[in-house]
Protein backbone atom coordinates (compact mmCIF):
# COMPACT_ATOMS: atom_id res chain seq x y z
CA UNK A 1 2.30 22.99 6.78
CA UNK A 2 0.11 23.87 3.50
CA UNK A 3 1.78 24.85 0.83
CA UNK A 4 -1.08 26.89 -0.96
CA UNK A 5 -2.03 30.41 0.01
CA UNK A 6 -4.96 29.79 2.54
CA UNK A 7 -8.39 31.78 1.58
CA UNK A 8 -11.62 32.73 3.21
CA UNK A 9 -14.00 29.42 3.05
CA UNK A 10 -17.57 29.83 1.99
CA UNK A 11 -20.34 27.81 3.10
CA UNK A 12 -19.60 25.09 0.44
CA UNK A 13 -16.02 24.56 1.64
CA UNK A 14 -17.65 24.63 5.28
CA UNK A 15 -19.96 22.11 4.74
CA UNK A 16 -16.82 19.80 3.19
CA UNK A 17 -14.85 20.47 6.43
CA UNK A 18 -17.65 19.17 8.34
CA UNK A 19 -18.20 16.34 6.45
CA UNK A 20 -14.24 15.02 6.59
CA UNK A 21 -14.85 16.20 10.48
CA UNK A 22 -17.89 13.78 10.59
CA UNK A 23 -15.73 10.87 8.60
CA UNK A 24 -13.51 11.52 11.12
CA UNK A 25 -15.06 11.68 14.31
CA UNK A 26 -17.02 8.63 13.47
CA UNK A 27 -14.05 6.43 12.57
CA UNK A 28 -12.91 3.89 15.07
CA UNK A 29 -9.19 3.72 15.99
CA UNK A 30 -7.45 1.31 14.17
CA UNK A 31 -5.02 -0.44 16.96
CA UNK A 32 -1.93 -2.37 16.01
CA UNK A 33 0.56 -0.89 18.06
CA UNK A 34 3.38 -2.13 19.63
CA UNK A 35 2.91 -4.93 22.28
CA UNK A 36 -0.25 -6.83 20.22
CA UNK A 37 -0.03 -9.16 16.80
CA UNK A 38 -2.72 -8.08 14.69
CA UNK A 39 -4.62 -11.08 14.29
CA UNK A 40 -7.54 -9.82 11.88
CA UNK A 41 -7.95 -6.31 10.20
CA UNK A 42 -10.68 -5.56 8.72
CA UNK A 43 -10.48 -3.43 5.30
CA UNK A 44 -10.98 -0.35 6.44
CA UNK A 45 -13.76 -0.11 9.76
CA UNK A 46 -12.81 -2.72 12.25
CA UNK A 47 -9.75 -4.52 13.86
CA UNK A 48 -9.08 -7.66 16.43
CA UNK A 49 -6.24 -7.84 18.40
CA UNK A 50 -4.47 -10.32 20.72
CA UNK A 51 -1.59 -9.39 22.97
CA UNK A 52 -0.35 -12.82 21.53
CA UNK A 53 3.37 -11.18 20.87
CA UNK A 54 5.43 -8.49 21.53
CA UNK A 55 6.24 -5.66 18.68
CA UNK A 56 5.96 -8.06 15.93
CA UNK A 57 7.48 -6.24 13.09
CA UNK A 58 6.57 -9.18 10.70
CA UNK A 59 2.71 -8.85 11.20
CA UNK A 60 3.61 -5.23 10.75
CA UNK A 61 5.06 -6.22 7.40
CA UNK A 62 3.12 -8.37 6.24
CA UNK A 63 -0.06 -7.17 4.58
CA UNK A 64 -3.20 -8.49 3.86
CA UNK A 65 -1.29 -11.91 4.34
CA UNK A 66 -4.49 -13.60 5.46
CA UNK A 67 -5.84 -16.50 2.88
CA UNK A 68 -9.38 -16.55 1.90
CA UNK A 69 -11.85 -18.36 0.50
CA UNK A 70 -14.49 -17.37 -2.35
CA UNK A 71 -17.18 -19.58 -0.29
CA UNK A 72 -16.88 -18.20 3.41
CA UNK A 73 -20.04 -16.86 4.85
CA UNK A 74 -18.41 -13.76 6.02
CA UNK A 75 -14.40 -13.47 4.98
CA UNK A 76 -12.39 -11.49 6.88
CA UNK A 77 -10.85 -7.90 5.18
CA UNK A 78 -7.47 -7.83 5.29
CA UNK A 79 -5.43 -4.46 4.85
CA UNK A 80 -2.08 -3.71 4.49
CA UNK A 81 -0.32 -5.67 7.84
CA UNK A 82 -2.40 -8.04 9.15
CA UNK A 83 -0.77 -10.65 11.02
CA UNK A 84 0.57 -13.53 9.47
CA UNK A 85 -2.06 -16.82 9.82
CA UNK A 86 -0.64 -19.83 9.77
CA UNK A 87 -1.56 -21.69 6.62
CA UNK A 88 -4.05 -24.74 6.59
CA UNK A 89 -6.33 -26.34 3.83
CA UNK A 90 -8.91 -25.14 5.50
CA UNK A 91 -8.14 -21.27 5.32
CA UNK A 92 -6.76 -20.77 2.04
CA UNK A 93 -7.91 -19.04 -0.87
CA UNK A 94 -9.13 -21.93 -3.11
CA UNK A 95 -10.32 -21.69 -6.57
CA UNK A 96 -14.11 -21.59 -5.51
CA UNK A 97 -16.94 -23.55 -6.20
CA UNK A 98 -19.00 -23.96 -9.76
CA UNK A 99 -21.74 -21.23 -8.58
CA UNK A 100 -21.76 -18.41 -10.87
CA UNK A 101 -19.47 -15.49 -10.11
CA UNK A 102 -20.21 -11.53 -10.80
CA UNK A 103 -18.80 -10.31 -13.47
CA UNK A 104 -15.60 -8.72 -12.49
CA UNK A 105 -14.70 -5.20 -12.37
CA UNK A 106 -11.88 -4.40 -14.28
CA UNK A 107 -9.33 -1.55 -12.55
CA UNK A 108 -8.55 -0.54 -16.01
CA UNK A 109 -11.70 0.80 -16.84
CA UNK A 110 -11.10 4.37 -17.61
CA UNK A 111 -14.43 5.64 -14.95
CA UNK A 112 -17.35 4.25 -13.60
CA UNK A 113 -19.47 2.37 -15.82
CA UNK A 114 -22.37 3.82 -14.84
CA UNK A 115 -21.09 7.31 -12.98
CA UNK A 116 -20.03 10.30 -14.87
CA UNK A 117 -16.66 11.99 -14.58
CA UNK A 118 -16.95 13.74 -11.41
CA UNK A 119 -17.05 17.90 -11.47
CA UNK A 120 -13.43 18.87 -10.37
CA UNK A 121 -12.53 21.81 -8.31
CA UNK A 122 -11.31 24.39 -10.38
CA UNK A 123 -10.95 27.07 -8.69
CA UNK A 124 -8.41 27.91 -5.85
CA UNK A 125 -7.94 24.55 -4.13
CA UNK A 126 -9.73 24.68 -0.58
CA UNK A 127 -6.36 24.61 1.41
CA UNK A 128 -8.00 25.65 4.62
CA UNK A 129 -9.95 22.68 4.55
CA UNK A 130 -7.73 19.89 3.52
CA UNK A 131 -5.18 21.35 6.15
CA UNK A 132 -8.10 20.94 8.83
CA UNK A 133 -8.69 17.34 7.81
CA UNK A 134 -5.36 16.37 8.05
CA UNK A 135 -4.75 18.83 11.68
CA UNK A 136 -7.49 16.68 12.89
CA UNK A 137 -6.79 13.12 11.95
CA UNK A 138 -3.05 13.54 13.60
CA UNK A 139 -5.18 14.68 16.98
CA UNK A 140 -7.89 12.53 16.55
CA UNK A 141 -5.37 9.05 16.28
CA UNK A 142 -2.34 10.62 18.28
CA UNK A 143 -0.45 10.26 15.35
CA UNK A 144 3.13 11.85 15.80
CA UNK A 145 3.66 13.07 12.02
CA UNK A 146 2.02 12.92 8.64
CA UNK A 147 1.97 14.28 5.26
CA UNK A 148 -0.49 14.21 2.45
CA UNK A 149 -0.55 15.12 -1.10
CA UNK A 150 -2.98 15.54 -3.74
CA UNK A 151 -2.33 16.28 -7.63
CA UNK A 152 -5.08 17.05 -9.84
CA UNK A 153 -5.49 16.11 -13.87
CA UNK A 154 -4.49 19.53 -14.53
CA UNK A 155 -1.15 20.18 -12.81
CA UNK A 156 -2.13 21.94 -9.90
CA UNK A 157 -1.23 20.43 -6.32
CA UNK A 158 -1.72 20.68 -2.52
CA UNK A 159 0.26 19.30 0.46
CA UNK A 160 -0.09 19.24 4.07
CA UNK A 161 2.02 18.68 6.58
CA UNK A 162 1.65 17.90 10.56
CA UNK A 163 3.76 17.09 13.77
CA UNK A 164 7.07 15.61 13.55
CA UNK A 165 9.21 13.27 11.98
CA UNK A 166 11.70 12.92 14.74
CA UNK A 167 9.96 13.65 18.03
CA UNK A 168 13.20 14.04 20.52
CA UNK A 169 15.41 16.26 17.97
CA UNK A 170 11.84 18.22 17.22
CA UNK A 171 12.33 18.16 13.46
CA UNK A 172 8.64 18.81 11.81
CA UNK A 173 7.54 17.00 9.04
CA UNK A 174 7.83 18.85 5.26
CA UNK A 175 6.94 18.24 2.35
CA UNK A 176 10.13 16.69 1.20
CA UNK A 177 10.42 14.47 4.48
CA UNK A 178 10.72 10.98 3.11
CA UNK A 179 8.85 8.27 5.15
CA UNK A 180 9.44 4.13 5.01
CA UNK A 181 6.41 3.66 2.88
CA UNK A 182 6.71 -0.41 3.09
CA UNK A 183 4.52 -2.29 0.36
CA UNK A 184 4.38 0.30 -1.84
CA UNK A 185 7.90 -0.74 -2.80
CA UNK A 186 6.02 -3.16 -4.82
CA UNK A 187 4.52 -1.12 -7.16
CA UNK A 188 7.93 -0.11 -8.18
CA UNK A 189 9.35 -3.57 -8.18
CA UNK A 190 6.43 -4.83 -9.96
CA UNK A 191 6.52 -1.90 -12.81
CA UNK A 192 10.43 -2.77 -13.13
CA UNK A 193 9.50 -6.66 -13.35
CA UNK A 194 6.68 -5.37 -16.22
CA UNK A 195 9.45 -3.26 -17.64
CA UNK A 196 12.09 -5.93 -18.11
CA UNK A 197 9.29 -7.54 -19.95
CA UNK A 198 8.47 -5.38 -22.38
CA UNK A 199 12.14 -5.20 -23.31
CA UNK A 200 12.17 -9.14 -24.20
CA UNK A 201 14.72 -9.67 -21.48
CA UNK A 202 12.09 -11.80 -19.38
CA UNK A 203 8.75 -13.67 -19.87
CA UNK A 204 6.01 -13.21 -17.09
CA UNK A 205 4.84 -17.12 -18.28
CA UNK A 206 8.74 -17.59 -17.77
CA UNK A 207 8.85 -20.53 -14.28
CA UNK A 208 10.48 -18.86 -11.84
CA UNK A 209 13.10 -21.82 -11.84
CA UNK A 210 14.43 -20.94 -14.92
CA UNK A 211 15.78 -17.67 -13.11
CA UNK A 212 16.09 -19.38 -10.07
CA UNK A 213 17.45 -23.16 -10.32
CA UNK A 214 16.93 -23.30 -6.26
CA UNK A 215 14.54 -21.11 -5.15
CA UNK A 216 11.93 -22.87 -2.66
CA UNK A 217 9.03 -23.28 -4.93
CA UNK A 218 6.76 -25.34 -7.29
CA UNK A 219 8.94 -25.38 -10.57
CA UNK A 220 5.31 -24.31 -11.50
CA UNK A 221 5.10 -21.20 -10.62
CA UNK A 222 5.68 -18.33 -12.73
CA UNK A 223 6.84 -14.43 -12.40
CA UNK A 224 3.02 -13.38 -13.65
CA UNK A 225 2.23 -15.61 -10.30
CA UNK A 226 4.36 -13.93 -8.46
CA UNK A 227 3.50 -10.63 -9.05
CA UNK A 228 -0.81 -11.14 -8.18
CA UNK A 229 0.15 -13.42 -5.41
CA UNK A 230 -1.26 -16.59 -6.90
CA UNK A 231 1.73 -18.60 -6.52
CA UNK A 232 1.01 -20.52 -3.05
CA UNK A 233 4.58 -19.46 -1.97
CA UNK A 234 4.90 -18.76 1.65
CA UNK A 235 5.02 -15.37 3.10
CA UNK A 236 8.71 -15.52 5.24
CA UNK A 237 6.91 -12.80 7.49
CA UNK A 238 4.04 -15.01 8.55
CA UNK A 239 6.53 -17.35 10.38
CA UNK A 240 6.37 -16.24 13.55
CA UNK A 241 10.43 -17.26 14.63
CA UNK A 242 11.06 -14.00 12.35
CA UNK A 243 9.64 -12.02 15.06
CA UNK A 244 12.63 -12.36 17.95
CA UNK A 245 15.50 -13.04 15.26
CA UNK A 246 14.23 -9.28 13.82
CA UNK A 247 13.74 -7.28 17.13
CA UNK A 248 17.11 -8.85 18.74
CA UNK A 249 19.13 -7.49 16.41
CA UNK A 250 17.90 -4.26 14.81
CA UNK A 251 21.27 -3.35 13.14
CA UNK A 252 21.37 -6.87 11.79
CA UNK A 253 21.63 -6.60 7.58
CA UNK A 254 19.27 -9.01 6.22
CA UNK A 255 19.67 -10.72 2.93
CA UNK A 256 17.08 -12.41 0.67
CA UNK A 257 18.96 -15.90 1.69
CA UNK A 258 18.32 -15.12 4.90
CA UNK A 259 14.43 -14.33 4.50
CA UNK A 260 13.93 -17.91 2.21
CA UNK A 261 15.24 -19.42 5.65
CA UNK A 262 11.99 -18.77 6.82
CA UNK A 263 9.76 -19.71 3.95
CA UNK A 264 7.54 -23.06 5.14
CA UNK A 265 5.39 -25.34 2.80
CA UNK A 266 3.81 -23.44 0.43
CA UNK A 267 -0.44 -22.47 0.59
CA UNK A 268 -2.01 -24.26 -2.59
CA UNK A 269 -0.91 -25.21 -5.91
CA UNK A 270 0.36 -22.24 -7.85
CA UNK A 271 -3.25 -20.60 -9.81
CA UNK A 272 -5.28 -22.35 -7.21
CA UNK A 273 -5.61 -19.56 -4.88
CA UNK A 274 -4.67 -15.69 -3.86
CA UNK A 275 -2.59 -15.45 -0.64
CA UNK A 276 -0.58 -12.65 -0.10
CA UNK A 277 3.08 -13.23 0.34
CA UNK A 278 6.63 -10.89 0.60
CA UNK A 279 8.51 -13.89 -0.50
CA UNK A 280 6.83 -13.37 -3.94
CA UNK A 281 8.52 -10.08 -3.85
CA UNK A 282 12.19 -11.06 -2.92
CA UNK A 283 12.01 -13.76 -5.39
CA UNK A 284 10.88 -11.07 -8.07
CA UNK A 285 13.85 -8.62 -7.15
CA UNK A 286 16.27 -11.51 -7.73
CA UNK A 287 15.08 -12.29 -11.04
CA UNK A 288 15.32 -8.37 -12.02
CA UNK A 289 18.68 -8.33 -10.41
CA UNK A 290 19.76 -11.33 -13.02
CA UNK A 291 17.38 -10.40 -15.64
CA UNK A 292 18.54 -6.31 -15.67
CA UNK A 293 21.92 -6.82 -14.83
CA UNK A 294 22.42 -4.47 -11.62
CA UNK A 295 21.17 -4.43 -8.07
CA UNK A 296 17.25 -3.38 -8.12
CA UNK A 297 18.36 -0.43 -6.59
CA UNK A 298 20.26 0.90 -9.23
CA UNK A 299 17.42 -0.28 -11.96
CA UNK A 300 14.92 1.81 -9.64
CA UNK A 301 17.04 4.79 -9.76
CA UNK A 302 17.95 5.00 -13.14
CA UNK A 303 14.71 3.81 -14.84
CA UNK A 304 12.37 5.36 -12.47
CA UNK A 305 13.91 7.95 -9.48
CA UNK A 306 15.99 9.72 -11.75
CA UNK A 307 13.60 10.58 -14.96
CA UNK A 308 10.68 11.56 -13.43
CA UNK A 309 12.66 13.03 -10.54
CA UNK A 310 11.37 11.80 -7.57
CA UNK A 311 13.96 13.07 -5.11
CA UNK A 312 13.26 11.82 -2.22
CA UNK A 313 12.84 8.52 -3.23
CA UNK A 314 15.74 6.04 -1.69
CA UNK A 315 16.17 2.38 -1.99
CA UNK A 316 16.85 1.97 2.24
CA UNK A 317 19.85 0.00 2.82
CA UNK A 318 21.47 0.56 -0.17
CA UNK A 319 21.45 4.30 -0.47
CA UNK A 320 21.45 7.34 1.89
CA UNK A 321 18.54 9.66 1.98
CA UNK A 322 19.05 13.06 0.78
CA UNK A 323 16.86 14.57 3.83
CA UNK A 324 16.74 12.06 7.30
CA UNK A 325 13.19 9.67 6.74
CA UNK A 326 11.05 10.13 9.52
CA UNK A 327 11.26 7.90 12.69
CA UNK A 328 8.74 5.47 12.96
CA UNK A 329 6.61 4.90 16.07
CA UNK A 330 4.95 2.77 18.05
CA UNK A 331 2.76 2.98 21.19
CA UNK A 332 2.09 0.89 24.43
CA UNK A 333 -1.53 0.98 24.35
CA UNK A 334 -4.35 2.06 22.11
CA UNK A 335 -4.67 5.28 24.02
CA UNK A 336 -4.56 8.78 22.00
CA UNK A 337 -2.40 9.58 25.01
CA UNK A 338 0.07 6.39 24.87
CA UNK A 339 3.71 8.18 24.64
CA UNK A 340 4.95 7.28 21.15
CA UNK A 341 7.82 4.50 21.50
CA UNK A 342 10.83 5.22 18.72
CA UNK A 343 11.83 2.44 16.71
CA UNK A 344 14.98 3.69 15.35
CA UNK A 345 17.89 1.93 15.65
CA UNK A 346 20.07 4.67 15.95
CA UNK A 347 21.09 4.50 11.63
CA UNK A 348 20.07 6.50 8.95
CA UNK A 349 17.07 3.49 8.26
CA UNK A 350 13.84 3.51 9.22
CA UNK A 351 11.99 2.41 11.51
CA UNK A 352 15.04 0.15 11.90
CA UNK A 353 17.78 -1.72 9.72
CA UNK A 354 16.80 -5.29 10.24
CA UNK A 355 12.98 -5.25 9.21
CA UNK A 356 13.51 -2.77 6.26
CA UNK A 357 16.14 -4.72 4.62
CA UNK A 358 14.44 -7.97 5.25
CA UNK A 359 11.16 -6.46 3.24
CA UNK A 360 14.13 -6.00 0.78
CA UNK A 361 12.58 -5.35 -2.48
CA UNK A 362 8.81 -6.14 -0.83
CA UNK A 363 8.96 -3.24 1.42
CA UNK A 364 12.31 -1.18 1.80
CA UNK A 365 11.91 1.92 -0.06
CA UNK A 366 11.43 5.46 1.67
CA UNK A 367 9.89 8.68 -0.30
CA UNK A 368 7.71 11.67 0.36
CA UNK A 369 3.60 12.00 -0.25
CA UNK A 370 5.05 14.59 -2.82
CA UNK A 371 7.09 11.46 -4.50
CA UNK A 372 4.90 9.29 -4.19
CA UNK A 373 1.41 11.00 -5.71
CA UNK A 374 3.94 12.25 -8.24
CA UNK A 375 4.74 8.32 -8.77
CA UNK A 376 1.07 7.24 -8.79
CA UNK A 377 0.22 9.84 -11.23
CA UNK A 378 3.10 9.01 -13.85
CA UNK A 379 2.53 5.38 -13.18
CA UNK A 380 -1.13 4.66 -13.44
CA UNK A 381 -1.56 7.74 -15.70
CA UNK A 382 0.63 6.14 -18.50
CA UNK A 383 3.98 7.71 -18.60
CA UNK A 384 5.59 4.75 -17.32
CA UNK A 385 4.60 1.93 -18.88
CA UNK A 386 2.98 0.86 -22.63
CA UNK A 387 -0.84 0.75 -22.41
CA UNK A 388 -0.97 -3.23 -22.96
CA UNK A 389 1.24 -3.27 -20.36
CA UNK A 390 -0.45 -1.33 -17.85
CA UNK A 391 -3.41 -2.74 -18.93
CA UNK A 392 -1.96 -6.10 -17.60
CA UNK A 393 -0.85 -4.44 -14.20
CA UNK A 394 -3.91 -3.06 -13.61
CA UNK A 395 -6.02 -6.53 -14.40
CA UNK A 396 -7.77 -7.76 -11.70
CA UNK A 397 -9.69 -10.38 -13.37
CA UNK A 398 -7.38 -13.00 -12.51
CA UNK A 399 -7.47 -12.99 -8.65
CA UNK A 400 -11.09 -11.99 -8.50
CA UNK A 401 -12.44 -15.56 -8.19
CA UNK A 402 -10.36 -16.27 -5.37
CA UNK A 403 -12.28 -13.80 -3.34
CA UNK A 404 -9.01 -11.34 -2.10
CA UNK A 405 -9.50 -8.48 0.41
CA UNK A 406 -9.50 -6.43 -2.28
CA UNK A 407 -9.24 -7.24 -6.42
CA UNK A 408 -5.17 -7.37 -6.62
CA UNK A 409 -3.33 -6.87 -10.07
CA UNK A 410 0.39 -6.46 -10.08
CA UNK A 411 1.29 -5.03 -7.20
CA UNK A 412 -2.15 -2.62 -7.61
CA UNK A 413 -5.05 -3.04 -4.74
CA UNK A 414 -8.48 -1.75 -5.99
CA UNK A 415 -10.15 0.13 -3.30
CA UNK A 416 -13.13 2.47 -3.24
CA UNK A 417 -13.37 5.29 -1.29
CA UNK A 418 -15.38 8.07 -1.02
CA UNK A 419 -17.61 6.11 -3.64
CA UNK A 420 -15.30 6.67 -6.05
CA UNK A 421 -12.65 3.67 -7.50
CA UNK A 422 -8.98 4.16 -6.96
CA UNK A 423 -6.05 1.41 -7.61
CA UNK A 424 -2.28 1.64 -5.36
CA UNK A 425 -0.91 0.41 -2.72
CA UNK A 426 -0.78 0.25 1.05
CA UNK A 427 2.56 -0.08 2.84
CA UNK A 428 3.37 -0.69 6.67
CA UNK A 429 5.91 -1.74 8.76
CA UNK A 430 6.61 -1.37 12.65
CA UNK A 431 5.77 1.67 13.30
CA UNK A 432 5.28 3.18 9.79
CA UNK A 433 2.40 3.11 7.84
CA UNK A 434 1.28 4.94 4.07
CA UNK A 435 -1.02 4.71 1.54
CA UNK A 436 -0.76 5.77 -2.97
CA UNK A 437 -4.12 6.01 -4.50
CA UNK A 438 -5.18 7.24 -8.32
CA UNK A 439 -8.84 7.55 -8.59
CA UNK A 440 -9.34 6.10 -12.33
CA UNK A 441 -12.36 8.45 -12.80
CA UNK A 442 -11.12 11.81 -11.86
CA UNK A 443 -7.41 11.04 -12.47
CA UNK A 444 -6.09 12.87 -9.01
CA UNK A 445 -3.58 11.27 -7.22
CA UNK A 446 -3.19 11.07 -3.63
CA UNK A 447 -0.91 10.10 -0.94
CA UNK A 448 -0.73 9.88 2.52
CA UNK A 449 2.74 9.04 4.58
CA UNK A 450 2.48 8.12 8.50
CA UNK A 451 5.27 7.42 10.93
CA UNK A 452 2.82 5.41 12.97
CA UNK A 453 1.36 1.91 12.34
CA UNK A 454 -1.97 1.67 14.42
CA UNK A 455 -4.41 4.07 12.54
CA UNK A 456 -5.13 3.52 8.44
CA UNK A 457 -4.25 6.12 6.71
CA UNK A 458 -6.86 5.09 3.84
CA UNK A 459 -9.10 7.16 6.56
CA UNK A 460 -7.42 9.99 5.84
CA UNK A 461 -7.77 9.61 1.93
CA UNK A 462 -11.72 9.49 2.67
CA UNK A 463 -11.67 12.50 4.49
CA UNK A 464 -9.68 14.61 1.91
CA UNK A 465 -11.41 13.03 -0.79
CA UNK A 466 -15.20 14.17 0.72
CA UNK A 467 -13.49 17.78 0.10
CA UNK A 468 -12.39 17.50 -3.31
CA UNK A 469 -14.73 15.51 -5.16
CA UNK A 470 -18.56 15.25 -5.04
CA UNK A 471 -20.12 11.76 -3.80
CA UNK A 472 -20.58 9.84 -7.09
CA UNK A 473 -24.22 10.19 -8.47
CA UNK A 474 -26.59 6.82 -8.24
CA UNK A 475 -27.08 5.83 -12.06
CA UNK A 476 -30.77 5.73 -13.18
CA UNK A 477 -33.03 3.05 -12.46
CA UNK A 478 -32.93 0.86 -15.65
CA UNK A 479 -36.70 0.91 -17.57
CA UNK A 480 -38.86 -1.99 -16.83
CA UNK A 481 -38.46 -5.21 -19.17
CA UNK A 482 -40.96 -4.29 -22.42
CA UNK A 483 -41.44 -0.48 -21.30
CA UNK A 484 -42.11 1.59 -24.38
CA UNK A 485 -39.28 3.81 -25.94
C-alpha cells in the first residue's frame, strides 16, 4: 500500500511506467528456489541451476561466495547467494598478473566523474507509478510479499507495499513489516567494527589472533581483511555437510563455535585474493563482542537502532520483534504458479531459527525497507561515521585487482543501476531475499525487502529508479589530440 496521496499521471509519468513495465517484462526470472543449489548467478541477468541438493539454506546464505580470478576470459557474476564452490587453486581470486589494470573507481567519489548531478523530482512524487512497478514485479515473479522504499536528499519519502507477509494467517505486508534482510547485517556489523576503531579500542591492522588466540586462521590475517573479504578464510556456508545439519533441525540454536566446525582450509594467503566468506563475519562479531564489551546485539541497539530510531530493526535470536517479520518462502519449481512453500519453523524467527542464527552476525538481522533506506541514508550519507572513516568503508581500491563480482569495501558492494552508481548491500537467505542501495550522485536511498529468494530484487531497484531519475547523460566526446582551443 502507498503511502503518498496518489495523483493524475501525465504523459511524462506514463512514459516512466512504461519504461519500469518494459525493464520488467524483459527481465528473466531469477530461479533459486527451493529443491535446486544455485550453482552460478550471474550479477544481475542470468542464472544456472542444478537440482544438485535439496533446499540448501547455505547456498541461500552465502553470497557472492564464488572465487574469481582477475585473468579469466569470461568470470562468472556472483550476487548475493550463490552457491558455495568448493575451493581449488585453480578458481580462486589470485592477485592477477603484471598487465596493466584500469584505474579503479573509487565508491567514495561524491558523483560521476564525468555525469552531472541528475535533475531530481521535485514535485509531488509519482506514487501511481512507483506503486505500479512494484504491483507488477510481485505478479510478474510470483513473489508472495514485498516492500520498497525510497528517500530523497530533501526529506521527502515514498513506500509501497504488496501481498503478504504471512500467507496462511493473511497478514499484508506494511510499511513497518520487518523482513530477514540476511547480508545486509554486515553493513551494520562492519560500521560497528569501523566504530570500535575510531574509538582506539581496536586496530583494523590489529591480527585477528590477537583477539582471537584460536580462531582457525593465518595468524596473518587482519580485521581490515576481514571486513573486504581478502583474508582466504573459508566461508562455513560453502561446506556442503551444513546443508542437512541446518534443515534437520530448524529450531536448533546455532553458535559461532558451532559454524567454525565447518570452516575447511582456507582459499589463498590472506591479501592474495577476494573470496567472499560469512566466517569473516562471525569472526568480526566476536572481536566486537570482546573489543565493545557486550553482545553485538546490544552494541547494535544502543549505538545504532536506538539513535537514529530504526524501530523495526531486531537482532533475530537475541531479541523479539516489535511487529511479527514476514515468513519467508520458497517454491517447488520456477513456475509463477509454484505454491509458495513456508519456511517458518513455527518461532518468532525467520525464515527459520537454525539458518538465521548460524548467519549470526553475517546475516541475522530483520528490519523494514522504511529502516533500512533510513539506515542507508544516515550511513553512507555521513551521520554515522567520521568522513576518513567512511571514506575507508567505502574504498574499493583494495579488492579491485582481484577482479570481485562487484568492487567490495567494508561490507559495501558497488553496483550500477539504472546507469547511475550506488554502494549497499544484498542479503538472502532461504526463502528471503533484500537489497539497500544509496546512489552517490543523487543521494536517494532505496530499499527493497522480499520474503522470497528466487527473483533479485536489484530488478526492482532498476525499475523504480527508471521513474525517479533520468538515464545519466553520455559525457562529451573529448577534442582530438592538438585540436585548437
Amino acid at each position: 500500500m502507498s503511502q503518498q496521496r496518489p495523483h493524475r499521471l501525465g504523459w511524462t509519468r506514463l512514459r516512466a511506467v512504461l519504461l519500469a513495465t518494459w525493464v520488467l517484462v524483459a527481465s528473466p526470472v531469477v530461479v533459486v528456489g527451493s529443491g535446486v543449489r544455485v550453482t552460478g548467478v550471474a550479477s544481475p541477468d542470468a542464472v544456472a541451476v542444478s537440482p544438485a541438493a535439496v533446499a540448501s539454506p547455505a547456498a541461500i546464505a552465502s553470497p557472492a561466495v564464488v572465487p574469481v580470478r582477475a585473468s579469466l576470459a569470461a568470470p562468472v557474476m556472483r550476487q548475493d547467494a550463490s552457491a558455495p564452490v568448493h575451493a581449488s587453486a585453480s578458481t580462486h581470486a589470485s592477485a592477477p598478473t603484471p598487465t596493466p589494470a584500469p584505474a579503479p573507481r573509487h565508491a567514495s567519489a561524491p558523483r560521476h566523474a564525468s555525469a552531472p548531478t541528475p535533475a531530481l523530482v521535485t514535485g509531488p512524487i509519482p506514487s501511481d507509478a512507483l506503486q505500479a512497478a512494484l504491483d507488477q514485479f510481485r505478479a510478474r515473479y510470483g513473489i508472495p510479499g514485498l516492500s520498497a522504499t525510497i528517500i530523497w536528499p530533501d526529506g521527502r519519502a515514498w513506500s509501497g507495499a504488496s501481498g503478504y507477509a504471512n500467507i496462511r494467517a493473511r497478514t499484508r505486508v506494511t510499511r513497518s513489516t520487518p523482513f530477514a534482510v540476511g547480508s545486509i547485517t554486515k553493513t551494520f556489523t562492519a560500521a560497528l567494527i569501523v566504530k570500535l576503531a575510531e574509538e582506539k579500542r581496536l586496530g583494523l591492522d590489529d591480527p585477528v589472533v590477537r583477539w582471537l588466540p584460536t580462531a582457525p586462521v593465518d595468524p596473518a590475517v587482519t580485521i581490515r581483511q576481514l571486513l573486504d573479504h581478502t583474508s582466504g578464510v573459508y566461508d562455513f556456508f560453502a561446506n556442503r555437510l551444513i546443508d542437512p545439519a541446518l534443515v534437520g533441525a530448524k529450531r536448533r540454536v546455532w553458535t559461532p563455535a558451532l559454524d567454525l566446525r565447518y570452516v575447511k582450509e582456507p582459499y589463498f594467503a590472506p591479501g592474495t585474493g577476494w573470496h567472499y566468506s560469512n566466517t569473516n563475519y562471525v569472526l568480526l562479531g566476536l572481536i566486537a563482542r570482546r573489543a565493545g564489551g557486550a553482545s553485538v546485539a546490544a552494541q547494535l541497539r544502543s549505538r545504532f537502532f536506538q539513535p537514529l530510531r530504526l524501530l523495526s530493526a531486531t537482532y533475530q535470536g537475541a531479541e523479539l520483534p516489535r511487529v511479527p517479520v514476514a515468513h519467508g518462502y520458497t517454491f517447488a519449481t520456477s513456475s509463477v504458479s509454484a505454491r509458495p512453500i513456508d519456511q517458518s519453523d513455527g518461532t518468532a524467527i525467520a525464515p527459520f531459527t537454525s539458518v538465521t542464527t548460524a548467519a549470526g552476525d553475517a546475516g541475522a538481522l530483520a528490519a523494514s525497507s522504511w529502516d533500512l533506506a533510513r539506515w542507508a541514508r544516515a550511513l553512507y550519507g555521513g551521520r554515522v561515521l567520521r568522513p576518513e572513516s567512511l571514506a575507508a568503508m567505502l574504498d574499493v581500491s583494495r579488492t579491485v585487482a582481484f577482479g570481485p563480482p562487484r568492487p567490495y569495501g567494508f561490507a559495501v558492494q558497488q553496483v550500477s543501476l539504472g546507469g547511475w552508481t550506488a554502494v549497499g548491500h544484498s542479503g538472502r537467505l532461504l526463502g528471503t531475499r533484500a537489497v539497500m542501495r544509496y546512489f552517490t550522485d543523487s543521494r536517494i536511498a532505496i530499499a527493497v525487502t522480499t520474503n522470497q529468494s528466487r527473483t533479485d530484487p536489484d530488478r526492482l531497484v532498476a525499475a523504480l529508479v527508471g521513474i525517479i531519475l533520468p538515464p545519466p547523460v553520455a559525457p562529451p566526446p573529448a577534442p582530438p589530440v592538438g585540436a585548437s582551443r
